[in-house]
PDB file of N, CA and C in Angstrom:
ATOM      1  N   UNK A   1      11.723  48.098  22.232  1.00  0.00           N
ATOM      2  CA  UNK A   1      10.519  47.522  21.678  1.00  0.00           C
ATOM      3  C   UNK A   1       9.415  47.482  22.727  1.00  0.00           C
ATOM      4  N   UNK A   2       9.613  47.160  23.998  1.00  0.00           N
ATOM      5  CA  UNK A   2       9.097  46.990  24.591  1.00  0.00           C
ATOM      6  C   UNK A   2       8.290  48.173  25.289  1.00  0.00           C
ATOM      7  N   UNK A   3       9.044  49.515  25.306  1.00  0.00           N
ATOM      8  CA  UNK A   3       8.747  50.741  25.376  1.00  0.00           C
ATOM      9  C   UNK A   3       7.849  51.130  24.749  1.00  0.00           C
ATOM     10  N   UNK A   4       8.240  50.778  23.474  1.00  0.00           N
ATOM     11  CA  UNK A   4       7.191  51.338  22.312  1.00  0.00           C
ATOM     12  C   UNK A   4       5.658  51.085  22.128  1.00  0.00           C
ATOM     13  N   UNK A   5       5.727  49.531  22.289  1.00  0.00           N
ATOM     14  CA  UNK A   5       4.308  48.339  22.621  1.00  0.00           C
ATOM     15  C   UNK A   5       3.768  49.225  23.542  1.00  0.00           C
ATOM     16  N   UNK A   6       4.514  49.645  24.804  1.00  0.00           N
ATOM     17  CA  UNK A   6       3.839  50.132  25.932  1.00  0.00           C
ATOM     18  C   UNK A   6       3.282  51.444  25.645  1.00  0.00           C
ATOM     19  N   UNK A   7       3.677  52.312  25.340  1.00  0.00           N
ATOM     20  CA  UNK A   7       3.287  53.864  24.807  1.00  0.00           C
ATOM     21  C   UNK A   7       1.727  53.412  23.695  1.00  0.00           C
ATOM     22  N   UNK A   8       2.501  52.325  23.116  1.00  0.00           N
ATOM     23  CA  UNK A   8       0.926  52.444  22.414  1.00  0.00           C
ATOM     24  C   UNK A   8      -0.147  52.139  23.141  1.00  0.00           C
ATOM     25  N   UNK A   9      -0.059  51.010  23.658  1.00  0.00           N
ATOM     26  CA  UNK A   9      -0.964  50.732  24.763  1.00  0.00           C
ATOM     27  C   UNK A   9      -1.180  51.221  25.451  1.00  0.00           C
ATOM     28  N   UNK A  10      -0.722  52.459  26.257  1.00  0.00           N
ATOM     29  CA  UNK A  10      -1.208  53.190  26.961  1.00  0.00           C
ATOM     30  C   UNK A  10      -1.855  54.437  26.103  1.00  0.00           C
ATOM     31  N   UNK A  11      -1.487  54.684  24.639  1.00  0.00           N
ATOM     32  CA  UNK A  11      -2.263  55.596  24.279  1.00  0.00           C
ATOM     33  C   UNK A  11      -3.574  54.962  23.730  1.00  0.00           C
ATOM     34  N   UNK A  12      -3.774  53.746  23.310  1.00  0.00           N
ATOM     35  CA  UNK A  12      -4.929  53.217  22.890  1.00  0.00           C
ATOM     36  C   UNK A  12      -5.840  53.259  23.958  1.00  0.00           C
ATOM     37  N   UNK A  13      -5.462  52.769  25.275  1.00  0.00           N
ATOM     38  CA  UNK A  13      -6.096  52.899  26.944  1.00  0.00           C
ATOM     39  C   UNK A  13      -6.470  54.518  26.874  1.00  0.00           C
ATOM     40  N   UNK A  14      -5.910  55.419  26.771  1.00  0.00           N
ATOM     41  CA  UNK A  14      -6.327  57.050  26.563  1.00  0.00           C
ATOM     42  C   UNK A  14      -7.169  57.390  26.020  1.00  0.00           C
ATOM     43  N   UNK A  15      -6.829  56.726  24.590  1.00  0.00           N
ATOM     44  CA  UNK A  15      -7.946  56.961  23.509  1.00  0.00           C
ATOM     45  C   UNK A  15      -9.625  56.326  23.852  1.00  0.00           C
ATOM     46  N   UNK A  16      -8.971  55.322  24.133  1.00  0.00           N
ATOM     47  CA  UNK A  16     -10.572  54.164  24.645  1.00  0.00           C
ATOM     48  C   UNK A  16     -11.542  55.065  26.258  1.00  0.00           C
ATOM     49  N   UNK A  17     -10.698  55.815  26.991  1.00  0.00           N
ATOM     50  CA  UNK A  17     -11.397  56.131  27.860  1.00  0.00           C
ATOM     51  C   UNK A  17     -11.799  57.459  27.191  1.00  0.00           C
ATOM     52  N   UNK A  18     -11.233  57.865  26.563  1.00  0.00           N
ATOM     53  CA  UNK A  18     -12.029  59.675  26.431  1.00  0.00           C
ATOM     54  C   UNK A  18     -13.283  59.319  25.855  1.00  0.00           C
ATOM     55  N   UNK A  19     -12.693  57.784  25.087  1.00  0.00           N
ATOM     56  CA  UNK A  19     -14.059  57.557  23.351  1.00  0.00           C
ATOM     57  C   UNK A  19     -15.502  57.058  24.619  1.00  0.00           C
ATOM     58  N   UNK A  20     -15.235  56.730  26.010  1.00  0.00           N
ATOM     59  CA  UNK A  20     -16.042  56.082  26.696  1.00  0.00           C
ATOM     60  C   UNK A  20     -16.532  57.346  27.560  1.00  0.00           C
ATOM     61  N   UNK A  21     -15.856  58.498  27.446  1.00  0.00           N
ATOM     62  CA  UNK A  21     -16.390  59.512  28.676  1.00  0.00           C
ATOM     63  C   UNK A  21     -17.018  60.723  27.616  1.00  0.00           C
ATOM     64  N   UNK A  22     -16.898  60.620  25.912  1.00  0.00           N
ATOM     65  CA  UNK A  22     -17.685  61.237  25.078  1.00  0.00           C
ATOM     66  C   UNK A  22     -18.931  60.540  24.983  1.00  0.00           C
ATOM     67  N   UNK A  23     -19.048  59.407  24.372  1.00  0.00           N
ATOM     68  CA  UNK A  23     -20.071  58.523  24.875  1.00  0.00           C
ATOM     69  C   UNK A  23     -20.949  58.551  26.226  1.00  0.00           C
ATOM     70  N   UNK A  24     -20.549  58.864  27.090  1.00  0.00           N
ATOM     71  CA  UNK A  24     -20.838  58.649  28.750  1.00  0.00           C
ATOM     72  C   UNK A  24     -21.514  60.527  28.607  1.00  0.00           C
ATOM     73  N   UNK A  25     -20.968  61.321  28.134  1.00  0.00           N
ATOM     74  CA  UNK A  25     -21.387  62.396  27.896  1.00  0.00           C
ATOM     75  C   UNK A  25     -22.591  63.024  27.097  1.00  0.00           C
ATOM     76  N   UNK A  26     -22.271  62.169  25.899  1.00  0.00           N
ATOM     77  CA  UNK A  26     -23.740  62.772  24.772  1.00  0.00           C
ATOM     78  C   UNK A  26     -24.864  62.116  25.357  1.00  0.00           C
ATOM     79  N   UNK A  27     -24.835  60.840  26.215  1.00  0.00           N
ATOM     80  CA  UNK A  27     -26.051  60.030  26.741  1.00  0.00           C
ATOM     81  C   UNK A  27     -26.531  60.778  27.383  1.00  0.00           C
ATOM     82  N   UNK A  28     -25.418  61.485  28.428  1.00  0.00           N
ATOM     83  CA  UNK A  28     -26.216  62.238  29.419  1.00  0.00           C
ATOM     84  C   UNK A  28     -27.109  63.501  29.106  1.00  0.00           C
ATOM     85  N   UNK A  29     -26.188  64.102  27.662  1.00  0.00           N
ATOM     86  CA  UNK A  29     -27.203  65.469  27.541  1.00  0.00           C
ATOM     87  C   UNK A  29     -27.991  64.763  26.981  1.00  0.00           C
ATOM     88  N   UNK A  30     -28.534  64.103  25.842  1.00  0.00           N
ATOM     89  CA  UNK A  30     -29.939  63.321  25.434  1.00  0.00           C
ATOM     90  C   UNK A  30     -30.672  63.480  26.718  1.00  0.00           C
ATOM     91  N   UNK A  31     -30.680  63.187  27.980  1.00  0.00           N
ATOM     92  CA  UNK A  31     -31.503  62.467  28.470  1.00  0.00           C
ATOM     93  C   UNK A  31     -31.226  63.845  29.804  1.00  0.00           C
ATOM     94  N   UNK A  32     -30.650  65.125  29.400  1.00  0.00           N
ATOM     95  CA  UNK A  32     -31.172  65.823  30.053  1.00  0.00           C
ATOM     96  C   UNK A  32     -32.183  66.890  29.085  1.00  0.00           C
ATOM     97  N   UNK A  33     -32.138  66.752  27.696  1.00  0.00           N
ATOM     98  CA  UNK A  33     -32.472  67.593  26.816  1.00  0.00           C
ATOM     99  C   UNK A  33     -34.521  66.780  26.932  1.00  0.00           C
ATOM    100  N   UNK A  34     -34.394  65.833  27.255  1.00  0.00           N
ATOM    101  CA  UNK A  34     -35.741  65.247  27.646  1.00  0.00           C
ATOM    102  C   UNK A  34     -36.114  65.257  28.628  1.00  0.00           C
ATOM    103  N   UNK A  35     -35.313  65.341  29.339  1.00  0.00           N
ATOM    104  CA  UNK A  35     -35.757  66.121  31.051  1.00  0.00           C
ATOM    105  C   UNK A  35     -36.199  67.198  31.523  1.00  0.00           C
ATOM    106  N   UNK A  36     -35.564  68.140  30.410  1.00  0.00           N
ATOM    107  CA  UNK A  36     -35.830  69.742  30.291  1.00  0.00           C
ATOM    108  C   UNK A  36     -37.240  70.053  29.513  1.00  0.00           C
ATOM    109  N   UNK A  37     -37.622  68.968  28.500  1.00  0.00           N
ATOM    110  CA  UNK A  37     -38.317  68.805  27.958  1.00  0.00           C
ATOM    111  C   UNK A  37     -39.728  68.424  29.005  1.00  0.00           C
ATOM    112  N   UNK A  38     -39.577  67.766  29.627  1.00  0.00           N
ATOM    113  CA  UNK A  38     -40.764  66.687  30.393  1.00  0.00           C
ATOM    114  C   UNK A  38     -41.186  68.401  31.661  1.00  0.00           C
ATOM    115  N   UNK A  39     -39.866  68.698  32.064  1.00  0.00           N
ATOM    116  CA  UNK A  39     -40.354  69.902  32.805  1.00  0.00           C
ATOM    117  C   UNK A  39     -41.109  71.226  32.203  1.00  0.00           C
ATOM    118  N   UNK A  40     -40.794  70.972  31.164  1.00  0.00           N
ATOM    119  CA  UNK A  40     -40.813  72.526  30.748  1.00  0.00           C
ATOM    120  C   UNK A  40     -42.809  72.058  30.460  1.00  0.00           C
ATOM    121  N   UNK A  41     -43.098  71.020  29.886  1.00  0.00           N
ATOM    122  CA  UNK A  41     -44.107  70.684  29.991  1.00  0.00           C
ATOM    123  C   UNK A  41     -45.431  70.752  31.475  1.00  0.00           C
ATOM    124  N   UNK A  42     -44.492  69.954  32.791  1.00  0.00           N
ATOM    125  CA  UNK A  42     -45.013  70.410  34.007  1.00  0.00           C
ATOM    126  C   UNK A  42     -45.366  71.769  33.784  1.00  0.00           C
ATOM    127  N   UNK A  43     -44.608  72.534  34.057  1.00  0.00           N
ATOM    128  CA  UNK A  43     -44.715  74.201  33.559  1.00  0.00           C
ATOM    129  C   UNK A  43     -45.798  74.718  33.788  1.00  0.00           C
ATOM    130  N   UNK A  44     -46.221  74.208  32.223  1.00  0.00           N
ATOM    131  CA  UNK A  44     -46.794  74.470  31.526  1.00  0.00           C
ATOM    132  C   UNK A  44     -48.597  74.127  31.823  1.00  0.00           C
ATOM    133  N   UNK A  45     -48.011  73.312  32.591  1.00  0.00           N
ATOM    134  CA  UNK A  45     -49.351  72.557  33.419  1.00  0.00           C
ATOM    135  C   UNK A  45     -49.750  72.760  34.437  1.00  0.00           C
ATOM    136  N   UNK A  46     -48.826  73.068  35.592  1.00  0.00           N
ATOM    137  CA  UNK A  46     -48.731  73.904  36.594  1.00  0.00           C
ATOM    138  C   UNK A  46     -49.514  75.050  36.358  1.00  0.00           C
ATOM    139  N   UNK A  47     -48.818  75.935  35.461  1.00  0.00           N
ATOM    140  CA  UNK A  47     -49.334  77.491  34.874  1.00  0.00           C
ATOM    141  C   UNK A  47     -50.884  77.420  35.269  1.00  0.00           C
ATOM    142  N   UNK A  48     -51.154  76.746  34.074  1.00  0.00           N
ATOM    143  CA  UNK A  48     -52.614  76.553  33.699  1.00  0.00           C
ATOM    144  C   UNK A  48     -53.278  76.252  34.607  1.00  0.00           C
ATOM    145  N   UNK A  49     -53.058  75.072  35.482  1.00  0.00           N
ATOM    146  CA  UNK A  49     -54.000  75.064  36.683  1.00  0.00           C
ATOM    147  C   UNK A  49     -54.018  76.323  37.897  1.00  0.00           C
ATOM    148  N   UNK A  50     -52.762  76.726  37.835  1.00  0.00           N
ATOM    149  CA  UNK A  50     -52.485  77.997  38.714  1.00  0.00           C
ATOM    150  C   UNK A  50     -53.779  79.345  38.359  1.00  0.00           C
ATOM    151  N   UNK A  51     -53.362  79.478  36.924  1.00  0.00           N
ATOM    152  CA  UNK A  51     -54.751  80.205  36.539  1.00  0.00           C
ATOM    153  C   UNK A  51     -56.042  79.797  36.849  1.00  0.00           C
ATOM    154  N   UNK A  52     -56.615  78.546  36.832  1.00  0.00           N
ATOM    155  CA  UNK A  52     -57.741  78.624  37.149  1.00  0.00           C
ATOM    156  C   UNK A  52     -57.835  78.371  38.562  1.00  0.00           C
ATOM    157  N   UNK A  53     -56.732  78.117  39.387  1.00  0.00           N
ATOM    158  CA  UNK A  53     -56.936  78.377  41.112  1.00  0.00           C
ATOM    159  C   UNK A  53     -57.470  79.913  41.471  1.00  0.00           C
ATOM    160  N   UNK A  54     -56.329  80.683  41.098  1.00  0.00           N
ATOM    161  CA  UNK A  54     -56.625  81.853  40.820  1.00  0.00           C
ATOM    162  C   UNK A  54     -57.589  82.787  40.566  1.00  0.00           C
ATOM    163  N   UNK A  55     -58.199  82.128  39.599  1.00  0.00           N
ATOM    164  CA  UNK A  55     -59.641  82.789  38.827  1.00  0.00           C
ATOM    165  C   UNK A  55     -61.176  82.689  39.951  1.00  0.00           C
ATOM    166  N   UNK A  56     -60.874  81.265  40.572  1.00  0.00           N
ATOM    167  CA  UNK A  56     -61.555  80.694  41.375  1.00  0.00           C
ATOM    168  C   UNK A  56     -61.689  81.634  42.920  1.00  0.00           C
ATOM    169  N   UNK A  57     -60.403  81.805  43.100  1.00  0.00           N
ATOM    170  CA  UNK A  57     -59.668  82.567  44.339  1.00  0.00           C
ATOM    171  C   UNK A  57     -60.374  83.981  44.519  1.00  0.00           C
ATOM    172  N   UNK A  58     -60.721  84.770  43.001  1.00  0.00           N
ATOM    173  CA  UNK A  58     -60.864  85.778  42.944  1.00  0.00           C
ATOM    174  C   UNK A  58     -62.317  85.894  42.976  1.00  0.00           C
ATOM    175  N   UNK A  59     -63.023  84.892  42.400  1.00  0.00           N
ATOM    176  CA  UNK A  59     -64.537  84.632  42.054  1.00  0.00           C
ATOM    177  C   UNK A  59     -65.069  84.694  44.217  1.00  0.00           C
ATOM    178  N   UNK A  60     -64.484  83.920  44.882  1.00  0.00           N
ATOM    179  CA  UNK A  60     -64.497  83.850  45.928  1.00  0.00           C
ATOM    180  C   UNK A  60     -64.411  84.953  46.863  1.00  0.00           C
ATOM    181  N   UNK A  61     -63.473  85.737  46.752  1.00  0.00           N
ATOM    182  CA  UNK A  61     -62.912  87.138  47.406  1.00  0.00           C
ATOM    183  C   UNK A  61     -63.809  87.988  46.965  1.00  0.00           C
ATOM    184  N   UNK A  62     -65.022  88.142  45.958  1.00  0.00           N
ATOM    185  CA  UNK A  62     -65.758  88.834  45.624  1.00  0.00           C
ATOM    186  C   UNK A  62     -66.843  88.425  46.384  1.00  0.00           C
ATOM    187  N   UNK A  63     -67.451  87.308  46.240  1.00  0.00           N
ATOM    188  CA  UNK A  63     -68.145  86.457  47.065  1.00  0.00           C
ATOM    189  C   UNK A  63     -68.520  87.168  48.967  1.00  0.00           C
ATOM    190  N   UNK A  64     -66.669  87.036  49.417  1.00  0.00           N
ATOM    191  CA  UNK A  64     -67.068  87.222  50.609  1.00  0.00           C
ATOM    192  C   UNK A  64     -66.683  88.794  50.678  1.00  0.00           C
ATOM    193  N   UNK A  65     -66.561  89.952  49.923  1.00  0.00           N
ATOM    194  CA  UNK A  65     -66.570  91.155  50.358  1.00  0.00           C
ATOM    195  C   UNK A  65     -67.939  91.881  49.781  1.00  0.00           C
ATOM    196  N   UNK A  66     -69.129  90.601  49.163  1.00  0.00           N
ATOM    197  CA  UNK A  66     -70.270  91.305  48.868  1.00  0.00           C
ATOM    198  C   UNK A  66     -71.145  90.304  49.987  1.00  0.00           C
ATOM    199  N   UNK A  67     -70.645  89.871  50.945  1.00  0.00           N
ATOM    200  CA  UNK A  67     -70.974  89.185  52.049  1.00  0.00           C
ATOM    201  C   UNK A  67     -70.307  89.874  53.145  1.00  0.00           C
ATOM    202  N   UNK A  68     -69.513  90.864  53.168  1.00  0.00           N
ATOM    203  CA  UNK A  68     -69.077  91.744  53.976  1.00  0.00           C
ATOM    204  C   UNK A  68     -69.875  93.178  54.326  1.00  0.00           C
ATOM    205  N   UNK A  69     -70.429  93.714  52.792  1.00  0.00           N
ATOM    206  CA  UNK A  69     -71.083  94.573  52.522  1.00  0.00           C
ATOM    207  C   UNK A  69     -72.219  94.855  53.807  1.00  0.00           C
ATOM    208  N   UNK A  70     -72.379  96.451  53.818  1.00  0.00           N
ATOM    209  CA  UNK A  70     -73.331  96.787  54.947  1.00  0.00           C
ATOM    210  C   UNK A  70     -74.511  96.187  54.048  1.00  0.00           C
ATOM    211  N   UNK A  71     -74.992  96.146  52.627  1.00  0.00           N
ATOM    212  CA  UNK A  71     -76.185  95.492  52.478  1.00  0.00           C
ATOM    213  C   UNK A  71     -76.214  93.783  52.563  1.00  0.00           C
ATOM    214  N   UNK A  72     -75.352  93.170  53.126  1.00  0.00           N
ATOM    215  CA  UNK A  72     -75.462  91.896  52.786  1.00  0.00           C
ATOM    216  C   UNK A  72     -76.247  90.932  53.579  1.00  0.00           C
ATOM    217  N   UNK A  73     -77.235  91.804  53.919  1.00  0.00           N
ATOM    218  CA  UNK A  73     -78.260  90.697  54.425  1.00  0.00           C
ATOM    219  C   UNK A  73     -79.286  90.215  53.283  1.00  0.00           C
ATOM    220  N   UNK A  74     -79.092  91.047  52.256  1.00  0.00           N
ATOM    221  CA  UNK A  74     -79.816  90.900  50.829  1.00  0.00           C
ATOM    222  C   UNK A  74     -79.091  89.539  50.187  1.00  0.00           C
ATOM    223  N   UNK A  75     -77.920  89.848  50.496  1.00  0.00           N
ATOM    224  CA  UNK A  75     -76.749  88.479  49.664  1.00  0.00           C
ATOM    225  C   UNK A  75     -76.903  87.344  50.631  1.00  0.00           C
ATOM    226  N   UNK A  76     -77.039  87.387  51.485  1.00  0.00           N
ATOM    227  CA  UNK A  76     -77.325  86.307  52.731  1.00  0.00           C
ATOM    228  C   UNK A  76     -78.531  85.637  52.246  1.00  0.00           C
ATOM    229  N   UNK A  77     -79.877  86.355  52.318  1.00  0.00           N
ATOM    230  CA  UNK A  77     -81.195  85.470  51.749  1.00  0.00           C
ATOM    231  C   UNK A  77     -80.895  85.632  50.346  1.00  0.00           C
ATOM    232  N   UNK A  78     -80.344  86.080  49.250  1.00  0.00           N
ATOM    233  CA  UNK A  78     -80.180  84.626  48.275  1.00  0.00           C
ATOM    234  C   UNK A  78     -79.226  84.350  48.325  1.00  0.00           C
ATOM    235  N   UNK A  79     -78.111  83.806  48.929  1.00  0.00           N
ATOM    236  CA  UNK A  79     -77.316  82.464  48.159  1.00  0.00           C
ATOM    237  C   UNK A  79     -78.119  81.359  49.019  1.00  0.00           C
ATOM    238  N   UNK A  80     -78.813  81.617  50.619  1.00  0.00           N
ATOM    239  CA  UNK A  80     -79.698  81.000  51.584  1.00  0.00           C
ATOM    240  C   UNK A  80     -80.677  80.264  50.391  1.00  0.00           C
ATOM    241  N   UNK A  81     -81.078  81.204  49.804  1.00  0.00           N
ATOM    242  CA  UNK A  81     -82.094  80.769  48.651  1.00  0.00           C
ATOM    243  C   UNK A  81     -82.279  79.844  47.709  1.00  0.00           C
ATOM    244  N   UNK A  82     -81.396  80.400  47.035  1.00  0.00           N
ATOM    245  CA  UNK A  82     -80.715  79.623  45.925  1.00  0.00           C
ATOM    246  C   UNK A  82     -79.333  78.318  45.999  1.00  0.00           C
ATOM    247  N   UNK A  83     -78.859  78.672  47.481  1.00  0.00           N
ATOM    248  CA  UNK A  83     -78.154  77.178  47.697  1.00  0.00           C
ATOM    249  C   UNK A  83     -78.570  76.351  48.297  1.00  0.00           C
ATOM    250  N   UNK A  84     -79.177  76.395  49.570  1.00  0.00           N
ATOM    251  CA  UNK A  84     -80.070  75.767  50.104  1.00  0.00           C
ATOM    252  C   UNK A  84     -81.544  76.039  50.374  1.00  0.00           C
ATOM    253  N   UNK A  85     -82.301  76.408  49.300  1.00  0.00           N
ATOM    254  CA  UNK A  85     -83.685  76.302  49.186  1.00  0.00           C
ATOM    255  C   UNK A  85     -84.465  76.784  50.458  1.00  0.00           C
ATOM    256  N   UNK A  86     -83.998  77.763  51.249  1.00  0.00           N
ATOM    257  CA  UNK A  86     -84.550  78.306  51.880  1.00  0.00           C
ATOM    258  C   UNK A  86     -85.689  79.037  52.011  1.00  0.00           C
ATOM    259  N   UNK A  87     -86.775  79.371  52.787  1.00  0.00           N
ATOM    260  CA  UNK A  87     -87.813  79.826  52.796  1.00  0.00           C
ATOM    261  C   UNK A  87     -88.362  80.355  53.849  1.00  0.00           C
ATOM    262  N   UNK A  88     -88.813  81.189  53.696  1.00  0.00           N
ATOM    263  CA  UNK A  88     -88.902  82.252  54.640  1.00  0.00           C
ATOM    264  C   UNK A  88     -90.125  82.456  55.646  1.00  0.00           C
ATOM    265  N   UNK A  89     -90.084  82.930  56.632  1.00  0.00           N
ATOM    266  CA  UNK A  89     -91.777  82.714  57.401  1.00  0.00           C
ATOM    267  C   UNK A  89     -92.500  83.785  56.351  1.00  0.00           C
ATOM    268  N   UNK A  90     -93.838  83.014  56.783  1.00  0.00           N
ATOM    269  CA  UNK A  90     -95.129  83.243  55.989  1.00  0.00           C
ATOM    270  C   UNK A  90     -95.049  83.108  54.416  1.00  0.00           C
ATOM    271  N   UNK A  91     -94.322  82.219  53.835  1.00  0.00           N
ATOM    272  CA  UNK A  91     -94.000  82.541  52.579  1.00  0.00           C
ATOM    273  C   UNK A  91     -94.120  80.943  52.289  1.00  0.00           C
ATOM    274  N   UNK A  92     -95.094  80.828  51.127  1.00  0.00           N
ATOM    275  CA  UNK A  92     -95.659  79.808  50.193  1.00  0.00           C
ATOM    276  C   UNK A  92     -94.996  78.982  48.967  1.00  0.00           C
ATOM    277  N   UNK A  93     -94.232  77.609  49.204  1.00  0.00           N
ATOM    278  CA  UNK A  93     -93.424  77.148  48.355  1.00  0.00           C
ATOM    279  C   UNK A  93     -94.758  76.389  47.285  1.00  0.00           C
ATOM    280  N   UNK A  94     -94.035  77.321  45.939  1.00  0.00           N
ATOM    281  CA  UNK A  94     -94.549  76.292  44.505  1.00  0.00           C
ATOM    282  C   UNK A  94     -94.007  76.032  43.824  1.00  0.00           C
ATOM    283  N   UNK A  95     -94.251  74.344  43.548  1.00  0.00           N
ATOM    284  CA  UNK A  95     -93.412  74.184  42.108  1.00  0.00           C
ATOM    285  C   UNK A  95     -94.335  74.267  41.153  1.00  0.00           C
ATOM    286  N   UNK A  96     -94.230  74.695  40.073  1.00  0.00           N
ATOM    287  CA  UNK A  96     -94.212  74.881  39.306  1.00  0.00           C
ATOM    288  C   UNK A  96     -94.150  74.051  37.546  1.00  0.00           C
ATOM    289  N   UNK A  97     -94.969  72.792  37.484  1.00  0.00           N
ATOM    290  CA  UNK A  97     -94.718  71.922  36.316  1.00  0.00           C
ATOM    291  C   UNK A  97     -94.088  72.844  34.933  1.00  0.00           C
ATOM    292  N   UNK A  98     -93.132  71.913  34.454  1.00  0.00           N
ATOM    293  CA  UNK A  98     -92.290  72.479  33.020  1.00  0.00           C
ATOM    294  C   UNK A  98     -93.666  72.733  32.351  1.00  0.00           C
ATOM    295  N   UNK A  99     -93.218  73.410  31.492  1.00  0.00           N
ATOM    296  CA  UNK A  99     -94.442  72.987  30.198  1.00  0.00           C
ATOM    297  C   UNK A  99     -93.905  72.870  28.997  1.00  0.00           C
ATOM    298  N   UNK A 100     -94.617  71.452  28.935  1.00  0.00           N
ATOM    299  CA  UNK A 100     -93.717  70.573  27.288  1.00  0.00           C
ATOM    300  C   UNK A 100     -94.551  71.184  26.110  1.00  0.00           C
TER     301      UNK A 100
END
């Protein structure tokens, strides 16, 4: 009898840990299936800013190989110009009123 009690009890103890390490299991994929989720999103966000680093990167590299250029003393007085309002000897600044 006493055998018997015991076998069960040790198979109920069997049963109770697998039912606790299936449990212990599906939690974990849930909460990697939202993990995979949350990354795949980064990604996705990453990507996108990567592209416009990129775009930027390239806008730039054009920039300085038409600032490389044997004519780029032409590109020199205007961005001089047009970024910092430069002006040139003998040369007459006007503004110019809108007209409403």
């Amino acid at each position: 009898m006493i055998k018997k009690s015991f076998v069960y009890l040790m198979l109920l103890a069997v049963a109770a840990v697998l039912l606790l390490v299936n449990l212990y299991l599906w939690h974990l994929e849930r909460n990697t299936q939202h993990r995979i989720a949350d990354l795949q999103q980064q990604v996705g966000l990453h990507l996108r800013e990567n592209k416009q680093l990129n775009d930027r990167n390239d806008a730039l590299r054009i920039d300085v190989e038409n600032l490389r250029s044997p004519d780029s003393y032409y590109s020199y007085e205007e961005k001089a110009r047009e970024d910092y309002g430069m002006i040139g000897k003998n040369e007459t600044y006007f503004v110019l009123p809108d007209s409403e």
